[in-house]
Protein backbone atom coordinates (compact mmCIF):
# COMPACT_ATOMS: atom_id res chain seq x y z
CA UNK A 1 62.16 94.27 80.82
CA UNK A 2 62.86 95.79 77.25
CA UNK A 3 62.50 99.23 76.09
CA UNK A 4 61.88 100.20 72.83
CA UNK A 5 62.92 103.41 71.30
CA UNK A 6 62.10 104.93 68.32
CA UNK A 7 64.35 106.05 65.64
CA UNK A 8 62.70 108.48 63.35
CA UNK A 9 65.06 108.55 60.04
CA UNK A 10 64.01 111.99 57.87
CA UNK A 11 64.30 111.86 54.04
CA UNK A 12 67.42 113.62 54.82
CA UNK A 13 69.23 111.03 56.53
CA UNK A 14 68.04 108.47 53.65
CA UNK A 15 70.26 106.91 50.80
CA UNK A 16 68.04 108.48 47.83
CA UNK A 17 70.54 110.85 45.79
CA UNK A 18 70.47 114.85 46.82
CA UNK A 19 68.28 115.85 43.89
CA UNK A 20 65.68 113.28 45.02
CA UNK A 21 66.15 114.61 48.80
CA UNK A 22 65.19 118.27 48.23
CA UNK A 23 62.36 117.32 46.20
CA UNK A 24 60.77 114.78 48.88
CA UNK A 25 61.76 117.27 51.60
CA UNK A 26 59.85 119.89 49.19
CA UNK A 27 56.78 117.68 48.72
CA UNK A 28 56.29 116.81 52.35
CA UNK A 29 57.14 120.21 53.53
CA UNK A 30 53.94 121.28 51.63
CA UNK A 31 51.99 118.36 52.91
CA UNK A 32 52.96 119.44 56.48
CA UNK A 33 51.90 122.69 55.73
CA UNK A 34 48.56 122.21 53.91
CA UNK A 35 47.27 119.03 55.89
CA UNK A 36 46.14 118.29 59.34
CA UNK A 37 49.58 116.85 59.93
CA UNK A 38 52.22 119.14 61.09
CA UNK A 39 55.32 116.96 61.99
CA UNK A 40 57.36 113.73 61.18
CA UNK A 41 56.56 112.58 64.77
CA UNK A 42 52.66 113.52 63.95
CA UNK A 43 53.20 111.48 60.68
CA UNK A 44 54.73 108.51 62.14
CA UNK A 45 52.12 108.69 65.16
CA UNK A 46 49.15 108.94 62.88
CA UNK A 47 47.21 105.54 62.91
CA UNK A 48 46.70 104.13 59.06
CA UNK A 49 43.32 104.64 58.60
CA UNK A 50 43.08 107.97 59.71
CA UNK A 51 46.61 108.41 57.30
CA UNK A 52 44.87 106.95 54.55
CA UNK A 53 41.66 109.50 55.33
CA UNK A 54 44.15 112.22 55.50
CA UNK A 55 45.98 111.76 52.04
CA UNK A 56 42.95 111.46 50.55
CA UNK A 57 41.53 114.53 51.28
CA UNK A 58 45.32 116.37 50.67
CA UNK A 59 45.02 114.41 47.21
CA UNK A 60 41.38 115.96 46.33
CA UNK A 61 43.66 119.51 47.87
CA UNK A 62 46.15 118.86 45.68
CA UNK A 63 43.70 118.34 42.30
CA UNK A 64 42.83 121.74 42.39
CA UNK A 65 46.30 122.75 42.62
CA UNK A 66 48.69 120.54 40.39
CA UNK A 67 48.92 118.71 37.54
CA UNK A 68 48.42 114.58 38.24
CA UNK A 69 51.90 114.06 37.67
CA UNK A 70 53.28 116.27 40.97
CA UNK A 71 50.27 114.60 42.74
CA UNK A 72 52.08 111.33 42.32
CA UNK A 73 55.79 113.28 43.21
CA UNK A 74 53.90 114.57 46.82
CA UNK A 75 52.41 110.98 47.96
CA UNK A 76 55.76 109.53 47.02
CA UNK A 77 57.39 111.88 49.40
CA UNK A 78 54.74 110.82 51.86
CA UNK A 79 55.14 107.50 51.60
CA UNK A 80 59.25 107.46 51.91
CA UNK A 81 59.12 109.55 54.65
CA UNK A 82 56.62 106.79 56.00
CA UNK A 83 58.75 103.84 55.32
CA UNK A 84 62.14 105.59 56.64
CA UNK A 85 60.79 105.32 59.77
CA UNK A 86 62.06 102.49 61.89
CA UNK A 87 61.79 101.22 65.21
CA UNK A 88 64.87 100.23 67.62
């Protein structure tokens, strides 16, 4: 019988360079704050459609609030932090 575990690796545990880091960490900080999603483990948890349904309401948030260009900064975050994630 085989047991899978999960091994959640943060932006800060990544390769990208330190700059890149604190920005990401930053961007999805924010995104933790201002969406429905709270937590890594909520993130990685979070089926894709209702992800997808989620980031595009923060998105329509985030119009109000930023210029298009730190839009694209934030769902970059969100999508790192997304692929970082593996499973052992």
């Amino acid at each position: 019988m085989s047991t899978k575990q999960r091994q959640v690796l943060t932006i800060e545990d990544s390769n990208l360079a330190d700059a890149t880091k604190k920005e990401y960490g930053y961007r999805l900080k924010q995104f933790f704050h201002d969406s429905t999603i709270k937590s890594y483990e909520e993130l990685i948890d979070t089926p894709s459609e209702e992800l997808e349904n989620t980031l595009v309401s923060y998105c329509k948030f985030l119009l109000t609030k930023v210029s298009e260009k730190t839009l694209m900064t934030y769902n970059l975050a969100i999508k790192i932090a997304k692929l970082v994630t593996t499973i052992v």
